[in-house]
C-alpha atoms as a PDB file:
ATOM      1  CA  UNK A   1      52.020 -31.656  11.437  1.00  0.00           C
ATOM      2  CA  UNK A   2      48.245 -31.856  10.764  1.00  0.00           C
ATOM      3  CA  UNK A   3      47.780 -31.461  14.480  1.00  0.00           C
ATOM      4  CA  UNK A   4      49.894 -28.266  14.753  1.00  0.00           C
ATOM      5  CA  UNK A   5      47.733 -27.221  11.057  1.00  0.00           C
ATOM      6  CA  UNK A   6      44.776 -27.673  13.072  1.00  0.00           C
ATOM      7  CA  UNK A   7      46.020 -25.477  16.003  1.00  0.00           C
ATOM      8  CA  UNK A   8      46.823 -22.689  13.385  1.00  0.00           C
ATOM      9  CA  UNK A   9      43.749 -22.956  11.399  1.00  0.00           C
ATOM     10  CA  UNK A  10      41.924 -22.561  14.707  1.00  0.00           C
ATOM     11  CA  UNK A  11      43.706 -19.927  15.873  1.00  0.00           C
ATOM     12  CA  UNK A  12      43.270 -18.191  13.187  1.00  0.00           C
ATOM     13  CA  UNK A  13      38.952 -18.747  12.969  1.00  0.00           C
ATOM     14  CA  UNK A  14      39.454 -17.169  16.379  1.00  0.00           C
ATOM     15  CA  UNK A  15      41.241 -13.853  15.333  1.00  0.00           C
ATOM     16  CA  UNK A  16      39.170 -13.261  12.740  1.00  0.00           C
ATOM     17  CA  UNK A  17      35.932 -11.168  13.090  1.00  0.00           C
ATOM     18  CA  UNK A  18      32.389 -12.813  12.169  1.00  0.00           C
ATOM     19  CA  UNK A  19      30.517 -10.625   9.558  1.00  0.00           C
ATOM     20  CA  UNK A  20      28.173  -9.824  12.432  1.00  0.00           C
ATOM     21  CA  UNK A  21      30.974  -8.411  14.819  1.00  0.00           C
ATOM     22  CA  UNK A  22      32.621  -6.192  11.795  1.00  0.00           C
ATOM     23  CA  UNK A  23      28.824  -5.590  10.594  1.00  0.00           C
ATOM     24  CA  UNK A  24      28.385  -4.299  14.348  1.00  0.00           C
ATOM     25  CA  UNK A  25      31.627  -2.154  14.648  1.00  0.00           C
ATOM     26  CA  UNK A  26      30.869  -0.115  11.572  1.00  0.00           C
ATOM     27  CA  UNK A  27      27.298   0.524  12.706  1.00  0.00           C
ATOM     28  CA  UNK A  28      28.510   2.278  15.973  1.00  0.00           C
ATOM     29  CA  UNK A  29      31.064   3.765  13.977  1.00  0.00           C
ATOM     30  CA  UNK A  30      28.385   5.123  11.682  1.00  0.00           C
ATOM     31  CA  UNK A  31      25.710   6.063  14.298  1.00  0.00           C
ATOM     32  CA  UNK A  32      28.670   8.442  16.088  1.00  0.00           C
ATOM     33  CA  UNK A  33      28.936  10.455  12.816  1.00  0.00           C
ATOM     34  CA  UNK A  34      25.848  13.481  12.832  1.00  0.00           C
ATOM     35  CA  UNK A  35      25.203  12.942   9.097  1.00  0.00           C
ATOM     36  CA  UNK A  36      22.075  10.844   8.682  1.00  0.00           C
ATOM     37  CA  UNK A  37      23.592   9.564   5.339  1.00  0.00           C
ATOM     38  CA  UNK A  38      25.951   7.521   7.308  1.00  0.00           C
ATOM     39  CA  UNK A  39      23.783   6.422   9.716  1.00  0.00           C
ATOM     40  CA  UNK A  40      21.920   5.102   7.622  1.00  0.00           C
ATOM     41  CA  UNK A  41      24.509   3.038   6.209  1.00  0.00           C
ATOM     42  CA  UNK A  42      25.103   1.811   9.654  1.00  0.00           C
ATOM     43  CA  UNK A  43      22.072   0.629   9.711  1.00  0.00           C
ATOM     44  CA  UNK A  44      22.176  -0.926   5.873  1.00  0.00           C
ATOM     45  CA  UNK A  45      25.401  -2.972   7.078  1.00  0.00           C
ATOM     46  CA  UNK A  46      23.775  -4.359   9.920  1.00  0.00           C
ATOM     47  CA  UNK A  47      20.489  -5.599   8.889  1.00  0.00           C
ATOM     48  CA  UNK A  48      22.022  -7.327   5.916  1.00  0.00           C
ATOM     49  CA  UNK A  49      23.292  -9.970   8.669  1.00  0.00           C
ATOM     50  CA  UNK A  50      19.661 -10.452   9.139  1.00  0.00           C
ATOM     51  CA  UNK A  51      20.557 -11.310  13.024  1.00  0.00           C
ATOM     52  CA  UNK A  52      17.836 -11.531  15.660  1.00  0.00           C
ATOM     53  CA  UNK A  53      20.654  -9.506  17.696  1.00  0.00           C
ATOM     54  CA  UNK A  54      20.764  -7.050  15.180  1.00  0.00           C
ATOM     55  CA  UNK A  55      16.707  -6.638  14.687  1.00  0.00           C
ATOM     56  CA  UNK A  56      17.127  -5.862  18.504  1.00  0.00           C
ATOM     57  CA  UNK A  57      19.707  -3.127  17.978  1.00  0.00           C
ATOM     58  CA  UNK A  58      17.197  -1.507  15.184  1.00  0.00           C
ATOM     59  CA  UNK A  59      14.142  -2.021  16.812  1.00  0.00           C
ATOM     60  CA  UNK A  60      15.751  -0.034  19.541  1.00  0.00           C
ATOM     61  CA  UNK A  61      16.861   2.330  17.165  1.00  0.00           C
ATOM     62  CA  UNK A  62      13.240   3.295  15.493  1.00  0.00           C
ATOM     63  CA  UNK A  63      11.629   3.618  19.251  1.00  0.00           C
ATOM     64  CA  UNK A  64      13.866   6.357  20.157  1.00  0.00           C
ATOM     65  CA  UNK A  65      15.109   7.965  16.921  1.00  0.00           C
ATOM     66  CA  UNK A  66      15.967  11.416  18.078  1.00  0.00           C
ATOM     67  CA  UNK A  67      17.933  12.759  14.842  1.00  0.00           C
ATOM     68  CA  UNK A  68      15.474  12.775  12.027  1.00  0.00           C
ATOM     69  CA  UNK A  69      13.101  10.770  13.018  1.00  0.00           C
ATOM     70  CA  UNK A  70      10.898  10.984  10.505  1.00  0.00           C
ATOM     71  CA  UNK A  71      13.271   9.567   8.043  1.00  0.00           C
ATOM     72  CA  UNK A  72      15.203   7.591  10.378  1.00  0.00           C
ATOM     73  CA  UNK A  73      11.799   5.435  10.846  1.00  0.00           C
ATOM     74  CA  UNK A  74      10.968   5.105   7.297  1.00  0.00           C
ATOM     75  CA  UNK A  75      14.822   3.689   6.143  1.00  0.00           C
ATOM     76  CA  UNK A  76      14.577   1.573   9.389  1.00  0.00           C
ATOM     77  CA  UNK A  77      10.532   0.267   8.508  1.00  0.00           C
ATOM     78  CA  UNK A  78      11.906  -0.631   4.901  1.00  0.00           C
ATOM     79  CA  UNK A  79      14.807  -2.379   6.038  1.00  0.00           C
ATOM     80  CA  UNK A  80      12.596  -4.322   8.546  1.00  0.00           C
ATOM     81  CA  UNK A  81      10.438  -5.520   5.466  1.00  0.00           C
ATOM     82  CA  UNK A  82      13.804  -6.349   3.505  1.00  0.00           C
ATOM     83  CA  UNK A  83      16.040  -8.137   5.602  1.00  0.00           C
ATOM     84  CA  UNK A  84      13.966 -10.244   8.572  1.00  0.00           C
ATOM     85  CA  UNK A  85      11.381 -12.518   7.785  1.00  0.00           C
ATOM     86  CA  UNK A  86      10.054 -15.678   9.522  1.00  0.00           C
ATOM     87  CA  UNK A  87       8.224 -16.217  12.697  1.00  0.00           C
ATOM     88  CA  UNK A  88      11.249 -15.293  15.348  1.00  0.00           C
ATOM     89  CA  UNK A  89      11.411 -12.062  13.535  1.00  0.00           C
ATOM     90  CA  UNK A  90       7.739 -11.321  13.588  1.00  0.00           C
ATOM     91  CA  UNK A  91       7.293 -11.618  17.324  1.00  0.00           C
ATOM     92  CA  UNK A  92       9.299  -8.479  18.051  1.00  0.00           C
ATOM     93  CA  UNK A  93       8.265  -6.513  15.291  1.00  0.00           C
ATOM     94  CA  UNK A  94       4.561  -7.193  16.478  1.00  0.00           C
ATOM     95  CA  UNK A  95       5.638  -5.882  19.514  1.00  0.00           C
ATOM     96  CA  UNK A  96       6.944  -2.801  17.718  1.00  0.00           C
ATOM     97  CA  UNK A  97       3.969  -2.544  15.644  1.00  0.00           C
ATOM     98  CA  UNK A  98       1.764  -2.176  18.280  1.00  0.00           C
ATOM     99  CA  UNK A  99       3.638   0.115  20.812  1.00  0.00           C
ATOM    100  CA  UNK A 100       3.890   2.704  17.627  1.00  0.00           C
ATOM    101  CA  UNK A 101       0.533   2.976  15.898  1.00  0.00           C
ATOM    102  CA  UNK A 102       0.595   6.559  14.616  1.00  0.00           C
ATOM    103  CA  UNK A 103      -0.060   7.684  11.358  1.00  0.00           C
ATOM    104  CA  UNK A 104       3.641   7.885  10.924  1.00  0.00           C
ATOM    105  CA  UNK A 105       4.307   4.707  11.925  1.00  0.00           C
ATOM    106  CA  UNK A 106       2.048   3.355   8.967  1.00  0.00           C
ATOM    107  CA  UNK A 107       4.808   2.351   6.710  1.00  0.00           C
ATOM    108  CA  UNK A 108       5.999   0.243   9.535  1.00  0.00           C
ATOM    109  CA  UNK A 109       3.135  -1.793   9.597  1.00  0.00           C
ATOM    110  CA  UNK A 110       3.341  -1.971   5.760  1.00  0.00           C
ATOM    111  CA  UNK A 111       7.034  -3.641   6.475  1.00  0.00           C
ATOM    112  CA  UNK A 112       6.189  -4.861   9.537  1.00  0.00           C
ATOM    113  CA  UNK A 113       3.283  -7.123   8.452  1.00  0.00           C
ATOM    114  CA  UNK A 114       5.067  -8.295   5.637  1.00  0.00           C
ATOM    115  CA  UNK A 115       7.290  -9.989   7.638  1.00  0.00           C
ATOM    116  CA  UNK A 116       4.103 -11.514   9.661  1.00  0.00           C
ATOM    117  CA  UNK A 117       2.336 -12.536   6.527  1.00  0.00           C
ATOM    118  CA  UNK A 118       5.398 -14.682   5.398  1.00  0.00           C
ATOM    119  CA  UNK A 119       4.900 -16.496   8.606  1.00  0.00           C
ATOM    120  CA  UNK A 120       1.314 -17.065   8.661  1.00  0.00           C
ATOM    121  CA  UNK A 121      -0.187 -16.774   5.498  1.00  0.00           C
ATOM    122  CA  UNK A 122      -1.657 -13.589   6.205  1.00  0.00           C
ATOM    123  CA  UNK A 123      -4.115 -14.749   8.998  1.00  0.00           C
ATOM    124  CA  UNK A 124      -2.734 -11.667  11.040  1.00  0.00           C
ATOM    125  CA  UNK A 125      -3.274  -9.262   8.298  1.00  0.00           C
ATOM    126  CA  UNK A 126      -6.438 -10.322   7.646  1.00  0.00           C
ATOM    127  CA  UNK A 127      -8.020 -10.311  11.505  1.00  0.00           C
ATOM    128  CA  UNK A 128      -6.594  -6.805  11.161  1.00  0.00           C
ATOM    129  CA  UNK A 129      -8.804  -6.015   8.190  1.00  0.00           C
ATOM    130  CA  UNK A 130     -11.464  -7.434  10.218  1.00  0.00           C
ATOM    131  CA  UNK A 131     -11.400  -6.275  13.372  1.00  0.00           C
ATOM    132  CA  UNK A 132      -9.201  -3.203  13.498  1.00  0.00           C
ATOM    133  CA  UNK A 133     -10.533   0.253  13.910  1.00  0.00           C
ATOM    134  CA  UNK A 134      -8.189   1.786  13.080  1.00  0.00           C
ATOM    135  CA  UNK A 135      -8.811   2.476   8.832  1.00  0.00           C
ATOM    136  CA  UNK A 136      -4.751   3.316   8.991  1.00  0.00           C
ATOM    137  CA  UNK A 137      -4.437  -0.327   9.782  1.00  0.00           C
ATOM    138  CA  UNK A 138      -6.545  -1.707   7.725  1.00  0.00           C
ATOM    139  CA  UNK A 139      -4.689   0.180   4.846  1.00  0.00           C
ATOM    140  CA  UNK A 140      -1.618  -1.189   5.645  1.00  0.00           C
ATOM    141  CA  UNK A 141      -2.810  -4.554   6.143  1.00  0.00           C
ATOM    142  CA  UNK A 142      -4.474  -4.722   2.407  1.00  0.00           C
ATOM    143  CA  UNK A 143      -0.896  -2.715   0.872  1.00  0.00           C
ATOM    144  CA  UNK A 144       1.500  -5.528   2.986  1.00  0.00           C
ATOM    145  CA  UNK A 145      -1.086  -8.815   1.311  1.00  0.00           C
ATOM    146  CA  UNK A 146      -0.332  -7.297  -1.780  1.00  0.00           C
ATOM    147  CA  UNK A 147       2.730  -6.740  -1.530  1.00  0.00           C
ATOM    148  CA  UNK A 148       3.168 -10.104  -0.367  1.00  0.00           C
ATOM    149  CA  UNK A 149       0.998 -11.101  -3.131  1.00  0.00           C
ATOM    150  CA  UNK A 150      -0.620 -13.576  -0.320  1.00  0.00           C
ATOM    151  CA  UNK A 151      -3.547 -15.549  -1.041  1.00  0.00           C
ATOM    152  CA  UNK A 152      -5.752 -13.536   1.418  1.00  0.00           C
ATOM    153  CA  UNK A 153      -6.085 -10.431  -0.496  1.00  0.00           C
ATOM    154  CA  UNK A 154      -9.030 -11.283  -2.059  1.00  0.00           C
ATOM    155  CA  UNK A 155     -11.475 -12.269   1.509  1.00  0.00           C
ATOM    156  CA  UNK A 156      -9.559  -8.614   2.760  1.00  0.00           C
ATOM    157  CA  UNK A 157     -10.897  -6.266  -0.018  1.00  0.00           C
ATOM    158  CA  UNK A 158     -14.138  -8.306   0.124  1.00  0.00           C
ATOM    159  CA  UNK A 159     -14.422  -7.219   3.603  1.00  0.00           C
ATOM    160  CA  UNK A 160     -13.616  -3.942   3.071  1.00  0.00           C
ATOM    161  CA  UNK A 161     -16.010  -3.659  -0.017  1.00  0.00           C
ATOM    162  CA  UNK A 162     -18.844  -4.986   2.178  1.00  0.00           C
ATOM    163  CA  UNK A 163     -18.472  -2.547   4.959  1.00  0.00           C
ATOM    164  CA  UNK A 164     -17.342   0.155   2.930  1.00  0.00           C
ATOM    165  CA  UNK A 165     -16.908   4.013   5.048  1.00  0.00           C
ATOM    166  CA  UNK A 166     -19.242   6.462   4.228  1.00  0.00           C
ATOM    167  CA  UNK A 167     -16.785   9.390   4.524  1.00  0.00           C
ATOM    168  CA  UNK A 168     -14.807  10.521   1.608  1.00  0.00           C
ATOM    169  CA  UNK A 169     -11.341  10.769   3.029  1.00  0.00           C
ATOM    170  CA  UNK A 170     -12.010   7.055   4.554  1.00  0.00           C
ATOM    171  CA  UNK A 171     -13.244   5.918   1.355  1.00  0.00           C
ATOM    172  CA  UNK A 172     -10.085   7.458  -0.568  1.00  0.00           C
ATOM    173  CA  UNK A 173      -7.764   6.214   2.005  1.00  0.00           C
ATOM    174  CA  UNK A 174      -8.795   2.354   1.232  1.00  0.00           C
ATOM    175  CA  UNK A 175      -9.743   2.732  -2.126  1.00  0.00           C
ATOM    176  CA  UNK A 176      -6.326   3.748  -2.779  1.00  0.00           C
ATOM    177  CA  UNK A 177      -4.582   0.565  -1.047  1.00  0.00           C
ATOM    178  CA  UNK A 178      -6.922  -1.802  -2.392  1.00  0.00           C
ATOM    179  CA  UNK A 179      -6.184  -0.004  -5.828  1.00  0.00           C
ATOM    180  CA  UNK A 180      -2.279  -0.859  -5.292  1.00  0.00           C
ATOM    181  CA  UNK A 181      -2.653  -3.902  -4.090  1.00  0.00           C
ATOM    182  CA  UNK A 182      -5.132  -5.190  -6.988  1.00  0.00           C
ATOM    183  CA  UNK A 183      -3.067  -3.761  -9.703  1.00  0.00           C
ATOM    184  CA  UNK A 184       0.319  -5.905  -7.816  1.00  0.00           C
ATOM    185  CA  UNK A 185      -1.599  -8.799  -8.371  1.00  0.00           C
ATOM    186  CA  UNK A 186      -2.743  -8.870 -12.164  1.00  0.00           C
ATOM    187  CA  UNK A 187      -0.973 -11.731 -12.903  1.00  0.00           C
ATOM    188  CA  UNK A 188      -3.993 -13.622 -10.943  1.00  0.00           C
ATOM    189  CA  UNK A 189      -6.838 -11.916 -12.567  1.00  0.00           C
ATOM    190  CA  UNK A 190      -7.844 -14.947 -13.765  1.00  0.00           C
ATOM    191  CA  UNK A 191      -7.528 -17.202 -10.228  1.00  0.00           C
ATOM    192  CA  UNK A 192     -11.112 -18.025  -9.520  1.00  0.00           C
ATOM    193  CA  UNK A 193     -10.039 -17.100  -5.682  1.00  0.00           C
ATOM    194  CA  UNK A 194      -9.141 -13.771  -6.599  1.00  0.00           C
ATOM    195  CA  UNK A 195     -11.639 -12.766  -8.787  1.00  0.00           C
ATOM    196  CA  UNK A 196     -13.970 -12.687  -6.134  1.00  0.00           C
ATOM    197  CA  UNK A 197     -12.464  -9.848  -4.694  1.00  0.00           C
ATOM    198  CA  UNK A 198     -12.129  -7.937  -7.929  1.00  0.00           C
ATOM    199  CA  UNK A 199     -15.614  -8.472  -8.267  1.00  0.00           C
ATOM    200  CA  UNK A 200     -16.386  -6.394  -4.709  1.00  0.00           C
ATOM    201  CA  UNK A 201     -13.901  -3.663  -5.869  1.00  0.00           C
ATOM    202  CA  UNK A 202     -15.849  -3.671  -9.323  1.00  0.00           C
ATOM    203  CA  UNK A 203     -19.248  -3.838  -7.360  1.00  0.00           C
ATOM    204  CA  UNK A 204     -17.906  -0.216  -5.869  1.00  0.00           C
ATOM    205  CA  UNK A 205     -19.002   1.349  -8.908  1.00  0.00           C
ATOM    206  CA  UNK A 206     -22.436   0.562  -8.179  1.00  0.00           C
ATOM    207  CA  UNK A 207     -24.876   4.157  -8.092  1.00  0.00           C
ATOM    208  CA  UNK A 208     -25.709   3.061  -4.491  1.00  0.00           C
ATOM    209  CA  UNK A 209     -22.155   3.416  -2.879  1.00  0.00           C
ATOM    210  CA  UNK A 210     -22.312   7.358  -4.680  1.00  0.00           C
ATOM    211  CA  UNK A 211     -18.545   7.117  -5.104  1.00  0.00           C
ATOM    212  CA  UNK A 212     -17.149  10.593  -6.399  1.00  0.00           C
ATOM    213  CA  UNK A 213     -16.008  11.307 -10.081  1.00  0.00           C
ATOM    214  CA  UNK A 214     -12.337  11.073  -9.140  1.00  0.00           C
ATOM    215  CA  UNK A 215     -12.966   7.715  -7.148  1.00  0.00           C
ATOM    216  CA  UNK A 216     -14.894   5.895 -10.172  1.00  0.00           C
ATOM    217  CA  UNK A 217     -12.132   7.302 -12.470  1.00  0.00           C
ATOM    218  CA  UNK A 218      -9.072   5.423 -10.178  1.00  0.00           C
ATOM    219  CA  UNK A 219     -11.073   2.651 -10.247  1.00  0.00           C
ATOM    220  CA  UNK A 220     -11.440   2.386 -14.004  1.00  0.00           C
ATOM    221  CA  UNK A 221      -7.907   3.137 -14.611  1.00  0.00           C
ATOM    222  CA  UNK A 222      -6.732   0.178 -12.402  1.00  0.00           C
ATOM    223  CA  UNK A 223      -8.815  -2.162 -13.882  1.00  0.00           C
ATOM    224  CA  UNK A 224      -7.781  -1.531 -17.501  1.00  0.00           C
ATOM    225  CA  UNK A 225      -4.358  -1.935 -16.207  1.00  0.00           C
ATOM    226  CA  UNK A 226      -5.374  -5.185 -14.402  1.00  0.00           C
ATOM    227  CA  UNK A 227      -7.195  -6.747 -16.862  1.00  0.00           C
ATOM    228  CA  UNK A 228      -5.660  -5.706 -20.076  1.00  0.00           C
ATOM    229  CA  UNK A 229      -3.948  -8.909 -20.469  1.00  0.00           C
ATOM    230  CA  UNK A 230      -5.669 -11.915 -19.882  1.00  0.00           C
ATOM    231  CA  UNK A 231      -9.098 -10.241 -19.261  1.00  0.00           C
ATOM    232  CA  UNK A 232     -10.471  -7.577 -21.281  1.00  0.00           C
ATOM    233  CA  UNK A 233     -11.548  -4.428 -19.995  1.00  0.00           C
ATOM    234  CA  UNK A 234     -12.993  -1.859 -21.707  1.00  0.00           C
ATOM    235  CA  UNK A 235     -13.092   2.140 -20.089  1.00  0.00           C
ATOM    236  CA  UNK A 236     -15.045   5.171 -22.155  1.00  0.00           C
ATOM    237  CA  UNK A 237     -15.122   8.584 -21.428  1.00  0.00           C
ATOM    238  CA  UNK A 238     -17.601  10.508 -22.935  1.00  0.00           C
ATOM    239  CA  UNK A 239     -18.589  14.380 -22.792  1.00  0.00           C
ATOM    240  CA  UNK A 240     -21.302  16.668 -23.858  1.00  0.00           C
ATOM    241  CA  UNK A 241     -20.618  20.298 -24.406  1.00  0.00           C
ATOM    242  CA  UNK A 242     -17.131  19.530 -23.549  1.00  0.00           C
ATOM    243  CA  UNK A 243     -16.023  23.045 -23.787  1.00  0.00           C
ATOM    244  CA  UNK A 244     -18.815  24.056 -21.354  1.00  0.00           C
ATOM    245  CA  UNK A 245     -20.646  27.448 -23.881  1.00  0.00           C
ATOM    246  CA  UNK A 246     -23.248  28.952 -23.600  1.00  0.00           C
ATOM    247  CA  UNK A 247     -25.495  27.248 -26.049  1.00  0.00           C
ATOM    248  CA  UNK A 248     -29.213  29.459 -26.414  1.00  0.00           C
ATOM    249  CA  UNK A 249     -32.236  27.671 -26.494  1.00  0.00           C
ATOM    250  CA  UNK A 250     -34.775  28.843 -29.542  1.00  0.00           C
ATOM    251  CA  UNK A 251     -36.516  32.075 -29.506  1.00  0.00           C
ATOM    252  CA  UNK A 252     -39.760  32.640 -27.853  1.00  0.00           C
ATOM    253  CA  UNK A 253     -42.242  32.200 -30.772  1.00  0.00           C
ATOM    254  CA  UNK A 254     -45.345  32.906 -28.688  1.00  0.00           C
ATOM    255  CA  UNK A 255     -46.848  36.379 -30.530  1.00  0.00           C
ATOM    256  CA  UNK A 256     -49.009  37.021 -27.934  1.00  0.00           C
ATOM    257  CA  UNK A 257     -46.102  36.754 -25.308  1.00  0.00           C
ATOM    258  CA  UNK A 258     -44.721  40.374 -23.861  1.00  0.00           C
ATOM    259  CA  UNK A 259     -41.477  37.995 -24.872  1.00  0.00           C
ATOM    260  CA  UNK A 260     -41.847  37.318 -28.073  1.00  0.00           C
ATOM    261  CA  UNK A 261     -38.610  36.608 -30.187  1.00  0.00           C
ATOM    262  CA  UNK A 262     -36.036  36.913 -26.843  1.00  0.00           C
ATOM    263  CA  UNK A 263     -34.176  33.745 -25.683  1.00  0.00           C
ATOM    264  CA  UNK A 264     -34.950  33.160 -22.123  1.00  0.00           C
ATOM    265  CA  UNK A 265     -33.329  29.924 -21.962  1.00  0.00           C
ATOM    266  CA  UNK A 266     -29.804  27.579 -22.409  1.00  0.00           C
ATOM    267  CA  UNK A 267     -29.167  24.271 -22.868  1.00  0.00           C
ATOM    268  CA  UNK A 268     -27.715  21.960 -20.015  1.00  0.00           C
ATOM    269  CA  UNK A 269     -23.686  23.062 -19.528  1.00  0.00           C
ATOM    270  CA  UNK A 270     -20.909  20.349 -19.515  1.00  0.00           C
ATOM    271  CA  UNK A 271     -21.772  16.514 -18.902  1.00  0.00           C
ATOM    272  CA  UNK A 272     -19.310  13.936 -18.567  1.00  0.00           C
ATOM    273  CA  UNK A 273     -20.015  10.126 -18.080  1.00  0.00           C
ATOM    274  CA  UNK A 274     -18.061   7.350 -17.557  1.00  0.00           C
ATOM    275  CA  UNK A 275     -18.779   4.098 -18.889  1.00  0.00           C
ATOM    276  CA  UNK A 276     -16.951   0.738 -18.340  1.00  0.00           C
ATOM    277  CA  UNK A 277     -16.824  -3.060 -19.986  1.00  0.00           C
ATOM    278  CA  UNK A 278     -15.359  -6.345 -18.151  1.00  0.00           C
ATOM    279  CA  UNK A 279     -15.201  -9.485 -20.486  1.00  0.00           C
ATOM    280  CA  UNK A 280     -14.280 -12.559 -18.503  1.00  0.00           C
END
C-alpha cells in the first residue's frame, strides 16, 4: 500500500504544472492579446517566479518591444528592479544595460543597477559615477544608491560635488538625483559616513559654484526636509519691495539746478535673498 501511495503521489507531482510552467502559459497567452494592459500582466505573472529563465524571456522582451515601446520598457525596467536581484541576475541585466544606453533607457539603469548594487555593495554604481561620461549615467547611478539606500552614496555625491558641470541643464540634471537620493536617506543624517556627502551638496551653495535661484531654492527645501528631525535646519526667505513699485527717490533740491524740485530717480526694484542655518 505505501508503495502503490508513493506511485500515486508521484504521478500526480508529475501531472501537475510548476508555478513557472502555468506562470509561462499565461504570459504567451497574454502577449497574443493586442491590449498592452494584458501584456503587461503577462509579464507581472512571470517575473513574480523570479526565474533566471524568465529574466531571459523579458530581457528579450524590452530589446525588441515593438507595441508601445515606450511603456513596454518602463513596466519591464520596474519589474527588473522588483523581482531579480543577486549576482546571476545582474550579469544579464549588465549586459542589457549596456547594449541600451539611451536617454530612454535611463529608468533601466535606475532598476537595472539596483539589482547590481545588491550584489556588490555599490562598487559598480560608484565606478559609474566616476568614470562615466555619460551625466545620464551618472544620474541613474546616484537615484539606484539611494534607492538602495547603499552605503556608497555619500563618496558618489562627493564626487559629483567636486567636479560639478558648469552647464545649467547638467547641473539641474544631477542636482535633482542627488536631491532624491539625499532626501531617501534622512534617516542617516546623522551617520558620520554620510554626512560627508551632505556636506559637498551643502558646500553647492557656495557664491563660487553661481548656482541659479531655482537651484539654491531645491537645495534648501531638501535639506529642511532632511534634517528636520534629528538635525536642525533652518531656511529664510526674505524680500525687499516684494511687490516690485515704483518707489521715487527725493526731489532734486539743488536751486541752482535747471531740475530743481523733479524726481529723476527710483529706488532699487524687487530683491529677494535666501538665507539658510544647519545645526549639527
Amino acid at each position: 500500500m505505501a508503495a502503490l501511495a508513493t506511485a500515486l503521489a508521484g504521478q500526480k507531482e508529475a501531472k501537475e504544472p510548476s508555478s513557472y510552467d502555468t506562470a509561462l502559459a499565461r504570459y504567451h497567452e497574454c502577449m497574443k492579446r493586442k491590449a498592452l494592459t494584458h501584456q503587461t500582466e503577462g509579464r507581472k505573472v512571470l517575473a513574480t517566479t523570479r526565474r533566471p529563465e524568465a529574466l531571459k524571456i523579458l530581457i528579450a522582451d524590452y530589446a525588441e518591444a515593438k507595441a508601445y515601446p515606450e511603456y513596454s520598457r518602463y513596466t519591464l525596467a520596474t519589474l527588473f528592479g522588483r523581482n531579480f536581484d543577486g549576482a546571476p541576475c545582474a550579469v544579464p541585466l549588465a549586459a542589457l544595460r549596456q547594449a541600451c544606453s539611451k536617454p530612454v533607457d535611463t529608468w533601466l539603469w535606475v532598476n537595472s543597477l539596483g539589482s547590481q548594487i545588491r550584489a556588490d555593495s555599490g562598487e559598480q554604481a560608484l565606478a559609474i559615477v566616476h568614470d562615466d561620461k555619460n551625466l545620464l549615467h551618472k544620474a541613474a547611478a546616484i537615484v539606484a544608491l539611494g534607492q538602495t539606500r547603499s552605503a556608497a552614496l555619500s563618496p558618489a555625491i562627493v564626487t559629483v560635488c567636486a567636479g560639478f558641470p558648469a552647464r545649467e541643464a547638467d547641473r539641474n540634471l544631477l542636482l535633482g538625483a542627488m536631491s532624491g537620493a539625499i532626501l531617501e536617506n534622512k534617516s542617516k543624517a546623522n551617520d558620520e559616513q554620510f554626512r560627508k556627502g551632505l556636506v559637498a551638496y551643502i558646500g553647492l551653495l557656495a557664491p563660487a559654484v553661481k548656482l541659479t535661484a531655482p537651484a539654491k531654492l531645491q537645495i534648501a527645501r531638501h535639506l529642511q526636509w532632511t534634517l528636520g528631525g534629528p538635525a536642525q535646519f533652518e531656511f529664510r526667505i526674505e524680500a525687499f519691495n516684494l511687490l516690485n513699485r515704483t518707489n521715487f527717490r527725493a526731489p532734486n533740491g539743488n536751486r541752482s539746478a535747471a531740475g530743481f524740485g523733479t524726481i529723476i530717480a527710483t529706488n532699487d526694484p524687487r530683491q529677494l535673498q535666501l538665507g539658510f542655518k544647519l545645526l549639527w
